[in-house]
C-alpha atoms as a PDB file:
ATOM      1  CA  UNK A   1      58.529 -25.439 -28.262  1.00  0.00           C
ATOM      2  CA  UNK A   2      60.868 -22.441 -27.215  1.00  0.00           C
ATOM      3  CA  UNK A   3      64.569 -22.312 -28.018  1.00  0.00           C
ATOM      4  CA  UNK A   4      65.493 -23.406 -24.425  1.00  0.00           C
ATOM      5  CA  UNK A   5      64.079 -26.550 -24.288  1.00  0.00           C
ATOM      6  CA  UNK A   6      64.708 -27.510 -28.220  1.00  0.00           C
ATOM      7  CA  UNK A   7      67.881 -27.013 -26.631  1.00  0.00           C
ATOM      8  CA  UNK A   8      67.716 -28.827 -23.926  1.00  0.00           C
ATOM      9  CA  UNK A   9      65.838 -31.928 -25.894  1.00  0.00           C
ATOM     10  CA  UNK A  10      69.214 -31.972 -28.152  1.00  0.00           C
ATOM     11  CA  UNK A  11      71.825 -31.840 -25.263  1.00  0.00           C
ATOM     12  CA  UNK A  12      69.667 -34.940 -23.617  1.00  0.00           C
ATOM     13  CA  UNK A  13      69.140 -36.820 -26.928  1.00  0.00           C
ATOM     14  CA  UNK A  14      73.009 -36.610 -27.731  1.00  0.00           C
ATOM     15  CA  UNK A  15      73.996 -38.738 -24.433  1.00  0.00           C
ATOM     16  CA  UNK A  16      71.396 -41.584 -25.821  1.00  0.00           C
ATOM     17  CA  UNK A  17      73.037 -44.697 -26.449  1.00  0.00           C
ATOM     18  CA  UNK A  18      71.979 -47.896 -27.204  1.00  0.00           C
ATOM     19  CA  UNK A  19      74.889 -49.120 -24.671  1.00  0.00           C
ATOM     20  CA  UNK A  20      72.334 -48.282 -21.787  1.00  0.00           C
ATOM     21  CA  UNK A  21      69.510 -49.618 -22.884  1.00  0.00           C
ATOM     22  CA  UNK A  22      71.937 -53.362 -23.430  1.00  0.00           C
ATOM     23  CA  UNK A  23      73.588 -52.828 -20.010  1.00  0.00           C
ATOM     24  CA  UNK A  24      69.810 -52.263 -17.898  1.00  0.00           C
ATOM     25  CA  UNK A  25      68.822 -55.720 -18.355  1.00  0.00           C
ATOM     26  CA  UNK A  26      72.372 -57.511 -16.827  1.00  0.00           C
ATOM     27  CA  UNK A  27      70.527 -56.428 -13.551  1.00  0.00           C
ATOM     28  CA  UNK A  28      66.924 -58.037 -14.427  1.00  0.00           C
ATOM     29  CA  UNK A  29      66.365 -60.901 -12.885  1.00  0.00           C
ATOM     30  CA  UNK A  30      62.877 -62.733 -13.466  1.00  0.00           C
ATOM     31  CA  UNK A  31      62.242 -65.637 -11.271  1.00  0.00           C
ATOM     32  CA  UNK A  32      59.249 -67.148 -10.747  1.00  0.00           C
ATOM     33  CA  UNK A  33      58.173 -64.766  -8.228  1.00  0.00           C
ATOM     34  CA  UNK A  34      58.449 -62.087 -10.729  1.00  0.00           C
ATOM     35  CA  UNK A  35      54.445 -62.944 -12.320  1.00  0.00           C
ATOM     36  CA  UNK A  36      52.932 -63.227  -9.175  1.00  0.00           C
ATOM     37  CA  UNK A  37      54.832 -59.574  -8.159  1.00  0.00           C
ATOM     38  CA  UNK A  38      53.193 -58.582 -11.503  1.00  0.00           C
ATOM     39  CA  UNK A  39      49.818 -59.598 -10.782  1.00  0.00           C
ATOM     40  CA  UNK A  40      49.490 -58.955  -7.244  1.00  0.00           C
ATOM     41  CA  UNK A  41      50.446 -54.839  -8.476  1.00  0.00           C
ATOM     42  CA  UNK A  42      47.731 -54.942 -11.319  1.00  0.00           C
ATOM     43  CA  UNK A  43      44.938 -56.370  -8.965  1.00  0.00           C
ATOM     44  CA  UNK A  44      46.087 -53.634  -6.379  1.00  0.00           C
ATOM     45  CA  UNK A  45      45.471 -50.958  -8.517  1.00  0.00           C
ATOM     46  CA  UNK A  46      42.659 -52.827  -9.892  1.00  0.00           C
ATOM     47  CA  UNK A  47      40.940 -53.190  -6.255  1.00  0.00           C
ATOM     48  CA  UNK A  48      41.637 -49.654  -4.635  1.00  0.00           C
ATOM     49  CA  UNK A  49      39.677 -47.844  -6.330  1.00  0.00           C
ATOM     50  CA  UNK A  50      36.716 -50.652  -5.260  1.00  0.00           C
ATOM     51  CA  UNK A  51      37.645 -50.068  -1.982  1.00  0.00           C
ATOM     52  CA  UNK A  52      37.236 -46.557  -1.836  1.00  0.00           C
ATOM     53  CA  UNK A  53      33.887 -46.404  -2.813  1.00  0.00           C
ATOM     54  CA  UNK A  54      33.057 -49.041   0.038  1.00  0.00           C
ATOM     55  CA  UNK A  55      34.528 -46.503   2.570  1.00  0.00           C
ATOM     56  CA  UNK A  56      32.880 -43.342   1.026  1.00  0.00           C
ATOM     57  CA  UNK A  57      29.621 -45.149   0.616  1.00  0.00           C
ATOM     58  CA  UNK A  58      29.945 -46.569   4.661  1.00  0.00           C
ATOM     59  CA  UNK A  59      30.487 -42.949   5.619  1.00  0.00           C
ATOM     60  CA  UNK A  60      27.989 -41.368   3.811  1.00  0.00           C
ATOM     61  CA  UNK A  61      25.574 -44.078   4.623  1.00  0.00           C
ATOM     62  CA  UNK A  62      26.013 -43.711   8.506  1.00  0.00           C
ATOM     63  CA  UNK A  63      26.413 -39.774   8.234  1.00  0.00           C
ATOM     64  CA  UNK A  64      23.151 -38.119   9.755  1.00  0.00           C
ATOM     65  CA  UNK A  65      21.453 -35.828   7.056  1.00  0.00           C
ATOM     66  CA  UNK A  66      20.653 -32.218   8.923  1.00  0.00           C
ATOM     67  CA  UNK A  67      17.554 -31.801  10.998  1.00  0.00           C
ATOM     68  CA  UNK A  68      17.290 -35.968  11.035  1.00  0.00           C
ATOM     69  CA  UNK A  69      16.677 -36.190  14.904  1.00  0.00           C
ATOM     70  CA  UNK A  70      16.978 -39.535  16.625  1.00  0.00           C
ATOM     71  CA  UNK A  71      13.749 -41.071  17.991  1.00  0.00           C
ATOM     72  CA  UNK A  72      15.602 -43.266  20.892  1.00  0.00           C
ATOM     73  CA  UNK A  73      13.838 -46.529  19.308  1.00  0.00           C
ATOM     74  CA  UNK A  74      10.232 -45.066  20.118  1.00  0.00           C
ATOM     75  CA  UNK A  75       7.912 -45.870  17.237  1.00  0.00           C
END
């Protein structure tokens, strides 16, 4: 670590007080809504990446490979 950010690191650490960390939960307020806001986040970021492969794998499925000429249905 240069001196500029040692600096920097103990000009920021000598504003910490435990003060803020008391006064950030006054404005918390769990209901009953707040679970289900929980777990409908999680199983978002749980299910995109699902969902991307579906659309990559649907577009490279239906993507003709080069020289593949269509045959109109002819046998």
């Amino acid at each position: 670590m240069n001196g500029r950010s040692l600096a920097l690191l103990c000009l920021l650490l000598s504003f910490v007080s435990p003060v803020y960390a008391v006064d950030s939960y006054r404005y918390l307020r769990v209901t009953i809504d707040t679970p289900w806001m929980i777990f409908l986040g999680l199983a978002t970021v749980v299910m995109l990446p699902f969902i991307l492969l579906m659309i990559l794998y649907w577009y490279f499925a239906v993507k003709k490979k080069p020289g593949e000429e269509s045959t109109g249905g002819e046998g």
